[in-house]
N, C-alpha and C. Protein backbone atom coordinates (compact mmCIF):
# COMPACT_ATOMS: atom_id res chain seq x y z
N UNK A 1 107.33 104.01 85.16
CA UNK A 1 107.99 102.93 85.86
C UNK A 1 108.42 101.82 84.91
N UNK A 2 107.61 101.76 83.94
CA UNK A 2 107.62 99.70 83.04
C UNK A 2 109.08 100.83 82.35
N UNK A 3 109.01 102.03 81.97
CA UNK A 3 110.23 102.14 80.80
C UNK A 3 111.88 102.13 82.16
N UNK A 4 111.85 102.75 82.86
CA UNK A 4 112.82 103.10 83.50
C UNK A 4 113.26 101.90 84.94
N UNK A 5 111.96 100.71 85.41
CA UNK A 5 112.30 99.80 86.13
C UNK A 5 111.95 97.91 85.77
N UNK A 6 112.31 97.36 86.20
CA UNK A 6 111.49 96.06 86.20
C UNK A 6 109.92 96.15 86.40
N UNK A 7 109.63 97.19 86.95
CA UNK A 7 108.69 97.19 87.67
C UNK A 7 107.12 98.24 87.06
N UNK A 8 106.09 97.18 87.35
CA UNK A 8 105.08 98.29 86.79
C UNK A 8 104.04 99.53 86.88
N UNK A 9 104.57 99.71 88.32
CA UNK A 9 104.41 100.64 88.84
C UNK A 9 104.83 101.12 90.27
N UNK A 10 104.46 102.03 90.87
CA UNK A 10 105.34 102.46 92.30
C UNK A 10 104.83 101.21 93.39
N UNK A 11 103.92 101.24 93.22
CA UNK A 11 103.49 100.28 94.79
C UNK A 11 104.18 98.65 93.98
N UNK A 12 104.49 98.28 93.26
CA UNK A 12 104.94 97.19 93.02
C UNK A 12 106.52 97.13 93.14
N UNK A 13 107.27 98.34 92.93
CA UNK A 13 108.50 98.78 93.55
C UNK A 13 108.54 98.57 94.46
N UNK A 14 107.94 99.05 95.48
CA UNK A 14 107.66 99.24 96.99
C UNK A 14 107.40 98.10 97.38
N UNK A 15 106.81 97.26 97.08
CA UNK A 15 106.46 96.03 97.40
C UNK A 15 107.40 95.06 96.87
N UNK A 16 108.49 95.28 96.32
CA UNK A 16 109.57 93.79 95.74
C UNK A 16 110.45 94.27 97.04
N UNK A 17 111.36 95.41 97.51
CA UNK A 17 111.74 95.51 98.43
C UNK A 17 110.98 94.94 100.52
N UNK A 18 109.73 94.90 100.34
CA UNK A 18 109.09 94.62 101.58
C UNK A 18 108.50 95.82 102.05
N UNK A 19 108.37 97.07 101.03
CA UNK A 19 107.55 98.32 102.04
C UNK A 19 106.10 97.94 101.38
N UNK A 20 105.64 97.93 102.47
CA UNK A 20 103.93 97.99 102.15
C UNK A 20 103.18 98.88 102.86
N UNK A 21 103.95 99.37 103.74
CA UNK A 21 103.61 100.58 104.82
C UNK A 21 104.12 101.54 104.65
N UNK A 22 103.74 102.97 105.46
CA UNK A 22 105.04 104.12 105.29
C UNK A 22 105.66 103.98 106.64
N UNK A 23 105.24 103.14 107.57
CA UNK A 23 106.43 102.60 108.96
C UNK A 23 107.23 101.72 108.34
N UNK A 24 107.06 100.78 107.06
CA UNK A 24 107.89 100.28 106.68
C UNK A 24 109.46 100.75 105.49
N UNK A 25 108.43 101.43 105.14
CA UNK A 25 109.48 102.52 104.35
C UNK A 25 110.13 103.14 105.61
N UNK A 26 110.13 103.67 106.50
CA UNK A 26 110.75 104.40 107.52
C UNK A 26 111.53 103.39 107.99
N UNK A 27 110.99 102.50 108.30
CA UNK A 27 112.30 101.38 108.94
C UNK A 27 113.17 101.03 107.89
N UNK A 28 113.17 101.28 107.06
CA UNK A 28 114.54 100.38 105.66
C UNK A 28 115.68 101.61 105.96
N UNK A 29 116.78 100.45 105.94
CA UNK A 29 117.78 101.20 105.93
C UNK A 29 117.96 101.79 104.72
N UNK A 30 118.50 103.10 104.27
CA UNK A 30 118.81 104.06 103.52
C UNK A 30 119.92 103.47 102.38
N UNK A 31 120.54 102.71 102.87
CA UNK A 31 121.44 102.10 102.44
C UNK A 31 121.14 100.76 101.21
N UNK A 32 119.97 99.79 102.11
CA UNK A 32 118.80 98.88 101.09
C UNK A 32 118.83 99.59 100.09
N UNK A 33 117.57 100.62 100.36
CA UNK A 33 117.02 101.21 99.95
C UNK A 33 118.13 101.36 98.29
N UNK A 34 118.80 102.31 98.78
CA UNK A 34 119.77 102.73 97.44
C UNK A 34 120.42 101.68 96.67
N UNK A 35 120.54 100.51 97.28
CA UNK A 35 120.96 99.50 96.57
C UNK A 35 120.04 99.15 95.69
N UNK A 36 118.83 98.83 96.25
CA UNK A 36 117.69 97.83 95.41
C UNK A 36 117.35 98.79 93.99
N UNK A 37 117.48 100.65 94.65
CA UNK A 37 117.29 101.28 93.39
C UNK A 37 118.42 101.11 92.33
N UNK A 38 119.66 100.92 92.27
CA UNK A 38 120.58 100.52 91.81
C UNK A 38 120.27 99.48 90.84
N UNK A 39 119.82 98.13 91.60
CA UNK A 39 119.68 97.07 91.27
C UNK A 39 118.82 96.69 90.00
N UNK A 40 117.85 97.24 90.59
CA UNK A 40 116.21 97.01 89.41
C UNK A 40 115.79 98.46 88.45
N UNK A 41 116.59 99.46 88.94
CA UNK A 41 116.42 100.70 87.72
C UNK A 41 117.60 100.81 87.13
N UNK A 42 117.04 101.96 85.69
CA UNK A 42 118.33 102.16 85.18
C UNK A 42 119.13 103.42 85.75
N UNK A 43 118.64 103.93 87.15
CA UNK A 43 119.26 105.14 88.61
C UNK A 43 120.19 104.50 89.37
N UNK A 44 120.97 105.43 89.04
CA UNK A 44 122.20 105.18 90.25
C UNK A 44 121.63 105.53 91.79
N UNK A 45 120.81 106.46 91.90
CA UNK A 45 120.26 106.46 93.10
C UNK A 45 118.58 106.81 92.84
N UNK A 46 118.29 107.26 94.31
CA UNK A 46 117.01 107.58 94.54
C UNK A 46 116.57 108.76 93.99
N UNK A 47 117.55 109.66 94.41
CA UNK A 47 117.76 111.19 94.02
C UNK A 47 117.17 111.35 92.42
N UNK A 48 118.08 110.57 92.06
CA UNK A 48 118.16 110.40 90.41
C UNK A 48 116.93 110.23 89.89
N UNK A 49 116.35 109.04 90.19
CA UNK A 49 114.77 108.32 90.18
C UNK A 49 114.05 109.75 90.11
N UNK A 50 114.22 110.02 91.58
CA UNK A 50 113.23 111.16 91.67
C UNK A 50 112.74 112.35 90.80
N UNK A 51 114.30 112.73 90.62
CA UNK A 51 114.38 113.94 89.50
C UNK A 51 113.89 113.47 88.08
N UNK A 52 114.35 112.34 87.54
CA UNK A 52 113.75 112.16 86.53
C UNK A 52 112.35 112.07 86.32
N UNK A 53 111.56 111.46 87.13
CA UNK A 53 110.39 111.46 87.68
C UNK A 53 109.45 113.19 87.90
N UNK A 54 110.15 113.85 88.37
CA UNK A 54 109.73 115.24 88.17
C UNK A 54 109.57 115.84 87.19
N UNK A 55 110.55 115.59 86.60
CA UNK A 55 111.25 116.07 85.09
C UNK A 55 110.44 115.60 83.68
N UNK A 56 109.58 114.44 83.57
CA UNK A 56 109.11 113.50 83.03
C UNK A 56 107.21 114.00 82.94
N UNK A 57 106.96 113.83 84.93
CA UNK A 57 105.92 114.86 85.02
C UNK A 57 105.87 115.83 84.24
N UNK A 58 106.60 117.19 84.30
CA UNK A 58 106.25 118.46 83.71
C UNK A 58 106.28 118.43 82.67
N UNK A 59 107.44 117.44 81.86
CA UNK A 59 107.34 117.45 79.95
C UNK A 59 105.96 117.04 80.26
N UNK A 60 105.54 116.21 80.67
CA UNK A 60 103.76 115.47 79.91
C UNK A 60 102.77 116.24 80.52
N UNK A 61 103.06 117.70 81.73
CA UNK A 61 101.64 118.29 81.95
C UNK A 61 101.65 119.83 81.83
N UNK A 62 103.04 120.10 81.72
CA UNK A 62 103.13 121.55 81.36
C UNK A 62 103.78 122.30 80.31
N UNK A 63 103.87 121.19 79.64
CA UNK A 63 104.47 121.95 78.09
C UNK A 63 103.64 121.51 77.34
């Protein structure tokens, strides 16, 4: 998270937007949502985030 956002980890992501819940994550519009990732990462979207995030995982636990 500290290399790829403002932010220093996931629940502090989650928490600059207002999710502190997973009813609150469910209520954000999709649309927020993709903006704020825009905003404060270096991801054009969520998608993106994600995959890199996967991708990042397996270099550091399976190779």
């Amino acid at each position: 998270m500290e290399q790829n956002t403002q932010f220093f980890c996931i629940e502090e992501f989650f928490e600059s937007i207002g999710v502190t819940s997973q009813k609150a994550l469910e209520r954000l519009p999709i649309d927020a949502w993709e903006k704020h990732v825009r905003k404060s990462t270096i991801f054009s979207s969520w998608q993106e985030m994600l995959n890199s995030a996967g991708e990042e995982y397996a270099n550091n636990n399976f190779y």
